[in-house]
PDB file of N, CA and C in Angstrom:
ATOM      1  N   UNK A   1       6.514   9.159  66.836  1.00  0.00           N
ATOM      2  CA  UNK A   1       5.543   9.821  67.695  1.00  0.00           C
ATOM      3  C   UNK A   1       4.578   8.765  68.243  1.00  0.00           C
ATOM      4  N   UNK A   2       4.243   8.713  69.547  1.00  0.00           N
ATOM      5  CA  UNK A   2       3.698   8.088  70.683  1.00  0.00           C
ATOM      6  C   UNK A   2       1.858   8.318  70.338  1.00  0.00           C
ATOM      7  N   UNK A   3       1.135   7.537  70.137  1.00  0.00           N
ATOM      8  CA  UNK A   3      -0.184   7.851  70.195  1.00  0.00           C
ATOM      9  C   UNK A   3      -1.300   7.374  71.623  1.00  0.00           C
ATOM     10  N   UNK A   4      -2.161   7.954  71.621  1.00  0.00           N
ATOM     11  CA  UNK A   4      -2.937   8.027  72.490  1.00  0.00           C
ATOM     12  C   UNK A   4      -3.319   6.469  72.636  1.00  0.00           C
ATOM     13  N   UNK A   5      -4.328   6.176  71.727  1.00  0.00           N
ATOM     14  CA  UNK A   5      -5.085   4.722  71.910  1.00  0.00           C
ATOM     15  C   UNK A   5      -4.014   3.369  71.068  1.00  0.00           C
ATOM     16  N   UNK A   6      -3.665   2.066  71.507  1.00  0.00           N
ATOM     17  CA  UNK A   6      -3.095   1.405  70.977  1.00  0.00           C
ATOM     18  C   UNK A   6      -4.317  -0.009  71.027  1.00  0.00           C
ATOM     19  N   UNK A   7      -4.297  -0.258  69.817  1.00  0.00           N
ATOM     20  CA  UNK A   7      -5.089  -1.303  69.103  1.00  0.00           C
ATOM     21  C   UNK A   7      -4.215  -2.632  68.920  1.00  0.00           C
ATOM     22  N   UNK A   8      -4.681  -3.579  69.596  1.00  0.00           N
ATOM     23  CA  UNK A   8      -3.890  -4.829  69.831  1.00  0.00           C
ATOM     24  C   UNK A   8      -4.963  -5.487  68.993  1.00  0.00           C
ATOM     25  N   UNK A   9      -4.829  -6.014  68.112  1.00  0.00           N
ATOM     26  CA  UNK A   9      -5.770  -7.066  67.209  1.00  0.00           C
ATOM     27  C   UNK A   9      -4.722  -7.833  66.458  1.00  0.00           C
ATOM     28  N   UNK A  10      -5.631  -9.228  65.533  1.00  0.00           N
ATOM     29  CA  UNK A  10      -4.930  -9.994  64.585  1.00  0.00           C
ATOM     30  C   UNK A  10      -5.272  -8.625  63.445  1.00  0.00           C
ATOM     31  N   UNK A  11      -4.024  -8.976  62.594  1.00  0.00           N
ATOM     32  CA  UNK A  11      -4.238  -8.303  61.269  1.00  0.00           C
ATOM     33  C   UNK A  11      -5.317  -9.468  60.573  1.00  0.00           C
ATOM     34  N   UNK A  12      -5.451 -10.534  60.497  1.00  0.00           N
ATOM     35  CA  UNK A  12      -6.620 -11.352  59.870  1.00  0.00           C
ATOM     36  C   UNK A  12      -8.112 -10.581  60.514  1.00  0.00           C
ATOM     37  N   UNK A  13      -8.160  -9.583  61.319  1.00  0.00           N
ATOM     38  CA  UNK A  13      -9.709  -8.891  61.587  1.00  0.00           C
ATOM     39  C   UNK A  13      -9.375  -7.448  61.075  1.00  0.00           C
ATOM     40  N   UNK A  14      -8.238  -7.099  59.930  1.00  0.00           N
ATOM     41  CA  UNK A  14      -8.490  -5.370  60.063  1.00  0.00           C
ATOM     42  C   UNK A  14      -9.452  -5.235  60.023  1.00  0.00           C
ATOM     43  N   UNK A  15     -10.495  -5.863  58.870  1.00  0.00           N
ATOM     44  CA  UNK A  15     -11.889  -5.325  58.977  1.00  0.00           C
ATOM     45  C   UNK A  15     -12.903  -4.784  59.383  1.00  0.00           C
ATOM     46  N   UNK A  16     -12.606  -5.705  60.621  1.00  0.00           N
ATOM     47  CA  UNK A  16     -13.676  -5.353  62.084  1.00  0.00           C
ATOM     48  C   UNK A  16     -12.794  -3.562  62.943  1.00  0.00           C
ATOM     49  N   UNK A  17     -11.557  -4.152  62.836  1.00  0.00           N
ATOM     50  CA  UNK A  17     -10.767  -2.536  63.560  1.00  0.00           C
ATOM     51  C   UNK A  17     -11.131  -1.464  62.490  1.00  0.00           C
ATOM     52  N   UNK A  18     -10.857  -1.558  61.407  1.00  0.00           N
ATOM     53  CA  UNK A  18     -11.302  -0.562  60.762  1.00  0.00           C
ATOM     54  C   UNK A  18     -12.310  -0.403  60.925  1.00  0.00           C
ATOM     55  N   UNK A  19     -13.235  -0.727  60.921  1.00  0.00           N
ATOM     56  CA  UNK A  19     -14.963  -0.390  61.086  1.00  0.00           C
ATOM     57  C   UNK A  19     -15.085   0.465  62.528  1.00  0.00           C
ATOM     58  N   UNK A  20     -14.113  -0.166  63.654  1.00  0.00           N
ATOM     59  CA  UNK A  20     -13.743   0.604  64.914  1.00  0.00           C
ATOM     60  C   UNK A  20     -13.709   1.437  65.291  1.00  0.00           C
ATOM     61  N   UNK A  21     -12.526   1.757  64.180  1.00  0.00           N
ATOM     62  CA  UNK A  21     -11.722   2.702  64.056  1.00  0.00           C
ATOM     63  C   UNK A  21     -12.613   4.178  63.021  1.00  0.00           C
ATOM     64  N   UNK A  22     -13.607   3.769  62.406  1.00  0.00           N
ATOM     65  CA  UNK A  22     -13.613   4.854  61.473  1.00  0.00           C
ATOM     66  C   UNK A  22     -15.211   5.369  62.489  1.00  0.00           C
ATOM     67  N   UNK A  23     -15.851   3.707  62.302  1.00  0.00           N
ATOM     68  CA  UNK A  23     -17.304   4.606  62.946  1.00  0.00           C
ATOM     69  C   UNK A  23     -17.313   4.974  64.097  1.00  0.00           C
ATOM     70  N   UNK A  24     -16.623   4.743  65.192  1.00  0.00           N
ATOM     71  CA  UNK A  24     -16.462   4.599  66.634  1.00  0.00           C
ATOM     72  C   UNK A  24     -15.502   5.584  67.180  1.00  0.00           C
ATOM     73  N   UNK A  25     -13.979   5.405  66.908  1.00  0.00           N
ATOM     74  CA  UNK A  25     -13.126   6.164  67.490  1.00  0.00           C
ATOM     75  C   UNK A  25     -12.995   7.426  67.058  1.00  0.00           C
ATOM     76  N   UNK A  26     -13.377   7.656  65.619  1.00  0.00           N
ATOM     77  CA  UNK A  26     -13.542   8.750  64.715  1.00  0.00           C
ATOM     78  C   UNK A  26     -14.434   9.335  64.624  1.00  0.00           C
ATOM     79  N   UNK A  27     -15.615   8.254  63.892  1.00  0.00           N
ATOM     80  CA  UNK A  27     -16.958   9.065  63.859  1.00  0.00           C
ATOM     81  C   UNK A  27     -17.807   9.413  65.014  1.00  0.00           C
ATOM     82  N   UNK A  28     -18.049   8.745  66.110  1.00  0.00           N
ATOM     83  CA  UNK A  28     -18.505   8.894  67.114  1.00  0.00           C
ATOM     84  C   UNK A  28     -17.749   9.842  68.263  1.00  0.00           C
ATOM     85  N   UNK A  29     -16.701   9.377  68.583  1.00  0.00           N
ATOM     86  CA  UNK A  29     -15.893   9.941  69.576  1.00  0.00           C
ATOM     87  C   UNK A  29     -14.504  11.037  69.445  1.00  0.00           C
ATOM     88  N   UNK A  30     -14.884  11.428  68.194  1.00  0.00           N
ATOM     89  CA  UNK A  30     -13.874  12.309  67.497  1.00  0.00           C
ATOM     90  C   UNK A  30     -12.690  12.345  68.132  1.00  0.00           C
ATOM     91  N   UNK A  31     -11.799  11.115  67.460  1.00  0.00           N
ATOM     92  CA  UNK A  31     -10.756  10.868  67.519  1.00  0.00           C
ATOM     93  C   UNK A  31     -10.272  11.542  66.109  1.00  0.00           C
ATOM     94  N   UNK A  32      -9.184  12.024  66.026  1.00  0.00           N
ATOM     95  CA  UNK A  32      -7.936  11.695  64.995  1.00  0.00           C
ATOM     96  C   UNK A  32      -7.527  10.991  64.839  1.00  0.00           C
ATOM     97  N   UNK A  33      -7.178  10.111  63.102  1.00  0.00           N
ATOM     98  CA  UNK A  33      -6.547   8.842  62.703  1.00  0.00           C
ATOM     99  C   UNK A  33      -4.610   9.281  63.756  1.00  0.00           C
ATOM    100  N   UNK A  34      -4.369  10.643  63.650  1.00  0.00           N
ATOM    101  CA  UNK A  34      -2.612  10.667  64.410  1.00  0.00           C
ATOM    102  C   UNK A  34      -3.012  10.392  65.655  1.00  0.00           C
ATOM    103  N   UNK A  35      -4.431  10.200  66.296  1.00  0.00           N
ATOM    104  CA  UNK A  35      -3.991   9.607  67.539  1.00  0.00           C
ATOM    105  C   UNK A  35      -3.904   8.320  68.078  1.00  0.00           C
ATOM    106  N   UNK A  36      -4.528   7.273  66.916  1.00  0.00           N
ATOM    107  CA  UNK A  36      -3.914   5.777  67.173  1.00  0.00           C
ATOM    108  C   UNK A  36      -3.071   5.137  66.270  1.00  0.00           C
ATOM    109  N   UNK A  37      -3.076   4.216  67.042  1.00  0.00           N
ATOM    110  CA  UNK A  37      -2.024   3.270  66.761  1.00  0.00           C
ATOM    111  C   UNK A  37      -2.593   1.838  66.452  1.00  0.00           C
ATOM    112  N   UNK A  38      -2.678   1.496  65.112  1.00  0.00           N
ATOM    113  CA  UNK A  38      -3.113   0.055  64.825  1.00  0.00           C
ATOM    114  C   UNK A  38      -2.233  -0.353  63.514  1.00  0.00           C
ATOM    115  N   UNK A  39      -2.016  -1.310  63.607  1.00  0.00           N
ATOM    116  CA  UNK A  39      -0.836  -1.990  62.360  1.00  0.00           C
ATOM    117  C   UNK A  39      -1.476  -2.345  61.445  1.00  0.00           C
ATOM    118  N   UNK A  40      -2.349  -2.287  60.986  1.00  0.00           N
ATOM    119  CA  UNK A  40      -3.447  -2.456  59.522  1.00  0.00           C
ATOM    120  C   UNK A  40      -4.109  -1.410  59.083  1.00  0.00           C
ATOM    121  N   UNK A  41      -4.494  -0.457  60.089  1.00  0.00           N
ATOM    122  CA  UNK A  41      -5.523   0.776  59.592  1.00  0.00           C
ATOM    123  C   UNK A  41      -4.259   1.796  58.974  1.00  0.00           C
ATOM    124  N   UNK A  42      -5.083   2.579  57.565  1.00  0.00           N
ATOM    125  CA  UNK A  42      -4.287   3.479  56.990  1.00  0.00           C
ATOM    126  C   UNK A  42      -4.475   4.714  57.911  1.00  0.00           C
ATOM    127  N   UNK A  43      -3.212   4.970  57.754  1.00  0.00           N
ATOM    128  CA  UNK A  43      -2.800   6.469  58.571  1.00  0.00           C
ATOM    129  C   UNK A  43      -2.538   6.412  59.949  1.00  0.00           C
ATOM    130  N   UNK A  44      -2.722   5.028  60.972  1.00  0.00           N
ATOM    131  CA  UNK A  44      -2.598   4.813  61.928  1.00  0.00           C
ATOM    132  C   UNK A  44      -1.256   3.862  62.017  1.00  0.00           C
ATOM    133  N   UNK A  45      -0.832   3.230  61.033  1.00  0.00           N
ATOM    134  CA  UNK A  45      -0.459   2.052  61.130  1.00  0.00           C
ATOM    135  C   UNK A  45       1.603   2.257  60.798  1.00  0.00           C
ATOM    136  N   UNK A  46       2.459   1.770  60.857  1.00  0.00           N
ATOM    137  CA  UNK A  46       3.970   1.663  60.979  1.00  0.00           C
ATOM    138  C   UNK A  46       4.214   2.024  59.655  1.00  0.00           C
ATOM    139  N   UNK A  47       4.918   3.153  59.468  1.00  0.00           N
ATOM    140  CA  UNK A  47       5.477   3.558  58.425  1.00  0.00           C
ATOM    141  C   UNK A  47       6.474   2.599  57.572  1.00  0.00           C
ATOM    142  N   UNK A  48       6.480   2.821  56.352  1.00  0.00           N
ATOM    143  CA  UNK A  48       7.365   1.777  55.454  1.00  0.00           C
ATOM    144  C   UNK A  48       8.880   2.237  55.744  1.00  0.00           C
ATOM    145  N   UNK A  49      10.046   1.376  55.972  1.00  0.00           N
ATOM    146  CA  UNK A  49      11.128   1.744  56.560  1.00  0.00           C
ATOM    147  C   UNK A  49      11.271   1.510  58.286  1.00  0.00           C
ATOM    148  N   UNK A  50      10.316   1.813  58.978  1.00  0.00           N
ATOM    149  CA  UNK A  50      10.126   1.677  60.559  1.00  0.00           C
ATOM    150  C   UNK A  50      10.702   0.213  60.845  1.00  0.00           C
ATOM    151  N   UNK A  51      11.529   0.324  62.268  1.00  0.00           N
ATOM    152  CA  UNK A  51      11.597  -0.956  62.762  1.00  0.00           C
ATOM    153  C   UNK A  51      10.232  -1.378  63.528  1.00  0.00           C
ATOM    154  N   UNK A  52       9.580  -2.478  63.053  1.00  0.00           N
ATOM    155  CA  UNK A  52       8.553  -2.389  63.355  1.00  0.00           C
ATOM    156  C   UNK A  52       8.121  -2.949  65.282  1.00  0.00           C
ATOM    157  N   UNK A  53       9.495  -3.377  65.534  1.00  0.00           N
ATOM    158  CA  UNK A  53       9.514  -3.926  67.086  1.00  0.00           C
ATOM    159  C   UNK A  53       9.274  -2.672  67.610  1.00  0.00           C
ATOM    160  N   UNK A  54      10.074  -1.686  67.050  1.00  0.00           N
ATOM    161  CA  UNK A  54      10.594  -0.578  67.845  1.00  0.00           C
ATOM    162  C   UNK A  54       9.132   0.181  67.936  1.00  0.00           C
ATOM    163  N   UNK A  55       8.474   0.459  66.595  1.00  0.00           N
ATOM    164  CA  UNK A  55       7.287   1.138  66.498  1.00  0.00           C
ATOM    165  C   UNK A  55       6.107   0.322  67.673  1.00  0.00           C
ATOM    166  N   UNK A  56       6.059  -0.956  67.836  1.00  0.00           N
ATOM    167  CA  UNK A  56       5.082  -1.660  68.253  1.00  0.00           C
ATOM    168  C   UNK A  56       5.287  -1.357  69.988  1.00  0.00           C
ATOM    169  N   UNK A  57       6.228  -1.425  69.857  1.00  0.00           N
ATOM    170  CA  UNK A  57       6.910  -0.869  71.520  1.00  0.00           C
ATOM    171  C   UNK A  57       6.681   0.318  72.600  1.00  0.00           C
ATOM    172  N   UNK A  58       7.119   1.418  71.216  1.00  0.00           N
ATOM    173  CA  UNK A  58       7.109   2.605  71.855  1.00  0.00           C
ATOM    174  C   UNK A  58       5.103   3.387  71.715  1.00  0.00           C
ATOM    175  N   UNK A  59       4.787   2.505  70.579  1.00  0.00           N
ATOM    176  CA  UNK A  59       3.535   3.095  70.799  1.00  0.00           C
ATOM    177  C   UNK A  59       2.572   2.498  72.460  1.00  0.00           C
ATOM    178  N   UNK A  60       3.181   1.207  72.146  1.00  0.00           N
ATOM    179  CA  UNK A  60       2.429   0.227  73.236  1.00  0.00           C
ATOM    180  C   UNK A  60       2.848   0.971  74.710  1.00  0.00           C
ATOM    181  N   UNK A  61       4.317   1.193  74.985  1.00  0.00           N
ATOM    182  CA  UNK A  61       4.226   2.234  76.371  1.00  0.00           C
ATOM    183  C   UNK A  61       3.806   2.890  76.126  1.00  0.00           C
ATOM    184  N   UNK A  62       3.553   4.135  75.255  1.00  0.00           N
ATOM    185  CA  UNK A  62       3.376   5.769  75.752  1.00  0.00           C
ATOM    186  C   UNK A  62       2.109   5.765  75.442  1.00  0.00           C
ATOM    187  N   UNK A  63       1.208   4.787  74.883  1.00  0.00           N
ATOM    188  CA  UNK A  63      -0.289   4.869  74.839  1.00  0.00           C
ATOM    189  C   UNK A  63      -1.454   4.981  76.024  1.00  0.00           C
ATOM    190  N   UNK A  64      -2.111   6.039  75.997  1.00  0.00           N
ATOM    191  CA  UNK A  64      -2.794   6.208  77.290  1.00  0.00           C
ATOM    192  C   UNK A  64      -3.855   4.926  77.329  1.00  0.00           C
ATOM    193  N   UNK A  65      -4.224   4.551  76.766  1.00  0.00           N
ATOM    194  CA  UNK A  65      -5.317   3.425  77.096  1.00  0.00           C
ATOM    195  C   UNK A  65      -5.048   2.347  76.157  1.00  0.00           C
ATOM    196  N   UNK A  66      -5.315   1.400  76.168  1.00  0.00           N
ATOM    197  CA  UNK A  66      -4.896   0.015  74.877  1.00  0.00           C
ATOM    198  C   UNK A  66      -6.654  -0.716  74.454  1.00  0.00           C
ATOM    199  N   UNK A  67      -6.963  -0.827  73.389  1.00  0.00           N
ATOM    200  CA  UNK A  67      -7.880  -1.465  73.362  1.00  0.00           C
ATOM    201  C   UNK A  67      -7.302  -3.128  72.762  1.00  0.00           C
ATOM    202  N   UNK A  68      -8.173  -4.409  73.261  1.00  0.00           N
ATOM    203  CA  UNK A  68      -8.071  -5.716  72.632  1.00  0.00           C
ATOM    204  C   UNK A  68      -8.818  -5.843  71.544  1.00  0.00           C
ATOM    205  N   UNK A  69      -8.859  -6.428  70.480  1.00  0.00           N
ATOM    206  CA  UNK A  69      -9.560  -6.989  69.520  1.00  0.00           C
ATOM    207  C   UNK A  69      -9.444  -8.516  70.074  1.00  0.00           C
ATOM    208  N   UNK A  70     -10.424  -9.176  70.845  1.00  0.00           N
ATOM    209  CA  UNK A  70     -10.441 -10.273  71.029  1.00  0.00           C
ATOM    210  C   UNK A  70     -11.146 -11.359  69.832  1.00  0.00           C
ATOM    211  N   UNK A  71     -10.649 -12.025  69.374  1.00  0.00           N
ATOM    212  CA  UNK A  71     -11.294 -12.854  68.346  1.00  0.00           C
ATOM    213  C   UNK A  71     -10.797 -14.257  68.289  1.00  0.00           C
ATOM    214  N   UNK A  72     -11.077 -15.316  67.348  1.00  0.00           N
ATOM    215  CA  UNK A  72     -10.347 -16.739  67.196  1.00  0.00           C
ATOM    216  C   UNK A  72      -9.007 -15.764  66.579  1.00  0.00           C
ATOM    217  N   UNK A  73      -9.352 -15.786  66.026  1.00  0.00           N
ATOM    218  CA  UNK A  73      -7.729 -15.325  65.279  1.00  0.00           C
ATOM    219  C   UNK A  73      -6.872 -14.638  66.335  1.00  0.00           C
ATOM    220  N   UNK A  74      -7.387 -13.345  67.274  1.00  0.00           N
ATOM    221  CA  UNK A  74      -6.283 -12.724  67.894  1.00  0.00           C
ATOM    222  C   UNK A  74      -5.559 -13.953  69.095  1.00  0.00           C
ATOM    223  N   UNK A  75      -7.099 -14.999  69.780  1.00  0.00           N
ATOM    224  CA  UNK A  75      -6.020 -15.883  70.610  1.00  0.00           C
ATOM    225  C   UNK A  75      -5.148 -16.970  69.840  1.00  0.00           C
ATOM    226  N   UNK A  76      -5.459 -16.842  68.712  1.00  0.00           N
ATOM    227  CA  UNK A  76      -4.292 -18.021  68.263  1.00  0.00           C
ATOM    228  C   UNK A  76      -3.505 -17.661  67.516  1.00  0.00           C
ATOM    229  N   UNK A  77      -3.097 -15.917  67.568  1.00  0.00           N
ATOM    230  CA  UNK A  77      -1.993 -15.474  67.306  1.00  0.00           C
ATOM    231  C   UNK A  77      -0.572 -15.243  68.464  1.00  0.00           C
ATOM    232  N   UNK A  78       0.158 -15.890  68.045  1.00  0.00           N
ATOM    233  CA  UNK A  78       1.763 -15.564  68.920  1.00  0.00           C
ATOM    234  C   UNK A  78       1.867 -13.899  69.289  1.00  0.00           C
ATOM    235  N   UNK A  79       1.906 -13.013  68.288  1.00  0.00           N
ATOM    236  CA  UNK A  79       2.150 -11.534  67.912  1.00  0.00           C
ATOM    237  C   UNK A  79       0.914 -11.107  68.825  1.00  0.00           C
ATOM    238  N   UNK A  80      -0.123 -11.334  68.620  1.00  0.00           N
ATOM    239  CA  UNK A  80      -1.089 -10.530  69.722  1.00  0.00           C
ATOM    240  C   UNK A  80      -0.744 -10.913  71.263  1.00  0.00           C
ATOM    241  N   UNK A  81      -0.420 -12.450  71.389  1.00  0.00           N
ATOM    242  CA  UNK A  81      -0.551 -12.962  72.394  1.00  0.00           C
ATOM    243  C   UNK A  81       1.180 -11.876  73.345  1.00  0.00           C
ATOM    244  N   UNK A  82       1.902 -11.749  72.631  1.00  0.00           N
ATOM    245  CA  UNK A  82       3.124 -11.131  72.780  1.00  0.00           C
ATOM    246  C   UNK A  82       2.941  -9.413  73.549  1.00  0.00           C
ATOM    247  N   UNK A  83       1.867  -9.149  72.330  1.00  0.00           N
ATOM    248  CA  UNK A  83       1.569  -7.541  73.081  1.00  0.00           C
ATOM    249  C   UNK A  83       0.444  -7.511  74.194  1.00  0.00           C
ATOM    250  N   UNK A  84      -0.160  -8.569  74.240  1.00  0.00           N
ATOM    251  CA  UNK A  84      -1.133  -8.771  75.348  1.00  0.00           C
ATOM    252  C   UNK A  84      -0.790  -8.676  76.444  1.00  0.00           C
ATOM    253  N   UNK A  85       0.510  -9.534  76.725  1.00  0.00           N
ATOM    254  CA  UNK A  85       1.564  -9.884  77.915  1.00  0.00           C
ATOM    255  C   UNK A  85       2.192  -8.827  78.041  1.00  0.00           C
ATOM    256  N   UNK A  86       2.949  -7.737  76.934  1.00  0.00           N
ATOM    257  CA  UNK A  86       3.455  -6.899  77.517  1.00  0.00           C
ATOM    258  C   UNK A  86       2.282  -5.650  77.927  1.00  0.00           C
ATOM    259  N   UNK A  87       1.242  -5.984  77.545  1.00  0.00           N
ATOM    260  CA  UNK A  87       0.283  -4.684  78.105  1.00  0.00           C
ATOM    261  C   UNK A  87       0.131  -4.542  79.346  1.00  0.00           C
ATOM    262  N   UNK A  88      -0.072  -6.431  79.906  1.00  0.00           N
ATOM    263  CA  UNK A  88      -0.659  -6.481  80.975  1.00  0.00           C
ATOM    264  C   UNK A  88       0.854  -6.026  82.090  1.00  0.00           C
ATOM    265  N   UNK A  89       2.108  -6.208  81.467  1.00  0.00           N
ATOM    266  CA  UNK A  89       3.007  -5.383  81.796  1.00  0.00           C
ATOM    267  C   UNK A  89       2.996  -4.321  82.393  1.00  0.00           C
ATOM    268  N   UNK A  90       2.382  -3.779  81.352  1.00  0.00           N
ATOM    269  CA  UNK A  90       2.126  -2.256  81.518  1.00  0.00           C
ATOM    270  C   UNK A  90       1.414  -1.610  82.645  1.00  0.00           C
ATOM    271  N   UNK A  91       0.977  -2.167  83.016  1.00  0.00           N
ATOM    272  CA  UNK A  91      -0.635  -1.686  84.284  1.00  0.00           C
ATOM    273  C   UNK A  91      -1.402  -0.772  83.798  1.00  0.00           C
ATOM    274  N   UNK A  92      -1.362  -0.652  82.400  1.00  0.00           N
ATOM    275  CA  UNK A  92      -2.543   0.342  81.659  1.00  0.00           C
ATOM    276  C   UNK A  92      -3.773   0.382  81.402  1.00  0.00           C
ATOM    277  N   UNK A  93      -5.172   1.097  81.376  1.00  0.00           N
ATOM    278  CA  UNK A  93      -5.762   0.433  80.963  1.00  0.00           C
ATOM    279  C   UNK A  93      -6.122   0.101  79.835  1.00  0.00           C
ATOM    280  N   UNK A  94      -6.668  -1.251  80.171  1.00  0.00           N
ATOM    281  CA  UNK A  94      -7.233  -1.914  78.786  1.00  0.00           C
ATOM    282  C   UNK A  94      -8.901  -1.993  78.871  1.00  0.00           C
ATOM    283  N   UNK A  95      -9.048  -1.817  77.131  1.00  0.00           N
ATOM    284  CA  UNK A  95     -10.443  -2.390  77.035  1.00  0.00           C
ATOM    285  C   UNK A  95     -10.639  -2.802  75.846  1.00  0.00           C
ATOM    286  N   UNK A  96     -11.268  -3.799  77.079  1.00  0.00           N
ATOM    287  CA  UNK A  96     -11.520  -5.532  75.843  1.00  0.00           C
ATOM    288  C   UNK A  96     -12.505  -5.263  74.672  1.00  0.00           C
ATOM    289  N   UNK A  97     -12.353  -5.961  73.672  1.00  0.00           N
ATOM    290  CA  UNK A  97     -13.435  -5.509  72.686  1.00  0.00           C
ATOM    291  C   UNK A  97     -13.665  -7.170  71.920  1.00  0.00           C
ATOM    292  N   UNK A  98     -14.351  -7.633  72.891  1.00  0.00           N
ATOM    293  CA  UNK A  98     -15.197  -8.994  72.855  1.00  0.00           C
ATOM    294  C   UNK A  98     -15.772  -9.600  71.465  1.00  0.00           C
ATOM    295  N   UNK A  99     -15.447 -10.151  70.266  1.00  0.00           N
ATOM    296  CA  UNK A  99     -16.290 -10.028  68.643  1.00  0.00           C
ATOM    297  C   UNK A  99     -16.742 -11.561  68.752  1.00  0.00           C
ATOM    298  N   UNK A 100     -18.258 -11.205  68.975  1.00  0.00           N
ATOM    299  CA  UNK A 100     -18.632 -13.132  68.410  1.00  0.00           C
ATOM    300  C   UNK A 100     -17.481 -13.847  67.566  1.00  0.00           C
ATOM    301  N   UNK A 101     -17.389 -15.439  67.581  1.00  0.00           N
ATOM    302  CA  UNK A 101     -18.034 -16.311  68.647  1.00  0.00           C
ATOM    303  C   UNK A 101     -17.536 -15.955  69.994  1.00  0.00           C
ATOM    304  N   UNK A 102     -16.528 -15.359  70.415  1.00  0.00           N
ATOM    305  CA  UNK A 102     -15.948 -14.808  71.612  1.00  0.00           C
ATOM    306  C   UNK A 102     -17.215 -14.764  72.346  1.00  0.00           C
ATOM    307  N   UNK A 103     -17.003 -14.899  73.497  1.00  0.00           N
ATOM    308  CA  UNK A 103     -18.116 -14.644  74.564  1.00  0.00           C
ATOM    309  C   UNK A 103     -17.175 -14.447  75.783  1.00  0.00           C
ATOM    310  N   UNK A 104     -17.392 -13.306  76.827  1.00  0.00           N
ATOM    311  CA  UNK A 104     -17.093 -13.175  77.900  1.00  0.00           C
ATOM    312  C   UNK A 104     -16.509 -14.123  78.632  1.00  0.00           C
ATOM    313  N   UNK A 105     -17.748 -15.267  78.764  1.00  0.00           N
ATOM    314  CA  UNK A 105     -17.145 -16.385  79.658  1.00  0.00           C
ATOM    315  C   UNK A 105     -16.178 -17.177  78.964  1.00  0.00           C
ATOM    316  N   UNK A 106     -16.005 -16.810  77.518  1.00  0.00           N
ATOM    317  CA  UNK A 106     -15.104 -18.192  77.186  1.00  0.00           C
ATOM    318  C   UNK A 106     -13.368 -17.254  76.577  1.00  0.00           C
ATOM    319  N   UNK A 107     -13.368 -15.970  76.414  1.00  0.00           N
ATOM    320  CA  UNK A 107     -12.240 -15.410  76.765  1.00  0.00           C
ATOM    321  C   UNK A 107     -10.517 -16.011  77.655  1.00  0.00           C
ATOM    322  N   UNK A 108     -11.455 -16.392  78.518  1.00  0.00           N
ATOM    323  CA  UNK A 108     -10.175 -17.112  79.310  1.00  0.00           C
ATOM    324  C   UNK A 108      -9.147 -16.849  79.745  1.00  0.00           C
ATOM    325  N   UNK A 109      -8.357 -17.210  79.763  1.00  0.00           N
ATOM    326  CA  UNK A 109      -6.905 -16.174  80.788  1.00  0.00           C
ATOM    327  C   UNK A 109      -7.009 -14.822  80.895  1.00  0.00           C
ATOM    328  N   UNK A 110      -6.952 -14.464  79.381  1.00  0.00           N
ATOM    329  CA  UNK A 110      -7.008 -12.923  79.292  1.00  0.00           C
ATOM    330  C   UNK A 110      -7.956 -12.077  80.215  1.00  0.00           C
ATOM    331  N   UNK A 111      -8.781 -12.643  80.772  1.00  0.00           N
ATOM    332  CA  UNK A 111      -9.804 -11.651  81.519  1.00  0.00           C
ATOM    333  C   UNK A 111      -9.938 -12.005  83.386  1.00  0.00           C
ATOM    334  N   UNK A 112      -9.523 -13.451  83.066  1.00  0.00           N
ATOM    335  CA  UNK A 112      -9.754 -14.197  84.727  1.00  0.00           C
ATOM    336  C   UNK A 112      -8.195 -13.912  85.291  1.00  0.00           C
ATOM    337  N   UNK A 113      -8.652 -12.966  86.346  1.00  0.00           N
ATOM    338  CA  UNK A 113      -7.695 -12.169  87.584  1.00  0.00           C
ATOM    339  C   UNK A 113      -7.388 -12.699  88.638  1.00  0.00           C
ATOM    340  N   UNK A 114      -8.640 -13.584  89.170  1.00  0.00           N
ATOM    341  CA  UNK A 114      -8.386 -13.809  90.622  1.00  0.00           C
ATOM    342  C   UNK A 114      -7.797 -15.472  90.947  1.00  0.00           C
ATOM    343  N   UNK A 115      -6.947 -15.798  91.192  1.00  0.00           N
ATOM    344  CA  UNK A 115      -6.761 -17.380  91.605  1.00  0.00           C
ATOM    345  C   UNK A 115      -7.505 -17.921  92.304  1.00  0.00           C
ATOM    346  N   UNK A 116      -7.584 -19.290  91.689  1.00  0.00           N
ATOM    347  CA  UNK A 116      -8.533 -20.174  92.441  1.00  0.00           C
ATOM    348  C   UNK A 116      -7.885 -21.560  92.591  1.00  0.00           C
ATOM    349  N   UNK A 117      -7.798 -21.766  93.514  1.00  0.00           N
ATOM    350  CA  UNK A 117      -7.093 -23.347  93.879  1.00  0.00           C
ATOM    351  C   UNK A 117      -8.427 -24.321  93.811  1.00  0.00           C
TER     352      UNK A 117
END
């Protein structure tokens, strides 16, 4: 089953997604844990047995919106950097979720759209 919000983060920050995820998407904005999709949070995350390409896939299309966990860890992960590319695939939207030392301006590819010669 296909969920609503898909959570692109390093698993080295569940911490910070969980905190996201419980005070924010849940507590604040009354979400249901069955309506996302994050690979570390309990009750959201790839069942034991799941192919996990397959799970990471089908949640990542049929998800109405994608959020980033931008952090050191998520850009110098391969696996984030992988679903990043296929998001931007996607033409879905995304929203960035910026975590000190990260700063806007220093983000980098991931956010700069327009070419500049």
């Amino acid at each position: 089953m296909s969920k609503k919000i898909f959570i692109s983060h390093s698993t080295e920050d569940h911490q910070i997604v969980q905190y996201f995820i419980d005070d924010l998407l849940i507590g604040a904005l009354n979400f249901n844990i069955t309506e996302i999709f994050c690979t570390s949070a309990d009750g959201a995350k790839i069942k034991s047995g799941e192919d996990w390409r397959e799970s990471i896939m089908e949640n990542l299309s049929k998800s109405s919106v994608a959020v980033i966990v931008i952090t050191p860890n998520y850009k110098s992960s391969e696996m984030c950097l992988n679903e990043l590319g296929a998001l931007w695939f996607t033409k879905k939207n995304i929203l960035p979720l910026i975590v000190e030392p990260i700063k806007y301006e220093t983000v980098g590819v991931l956010l700069t759209v327009r070419q500049i010669d």
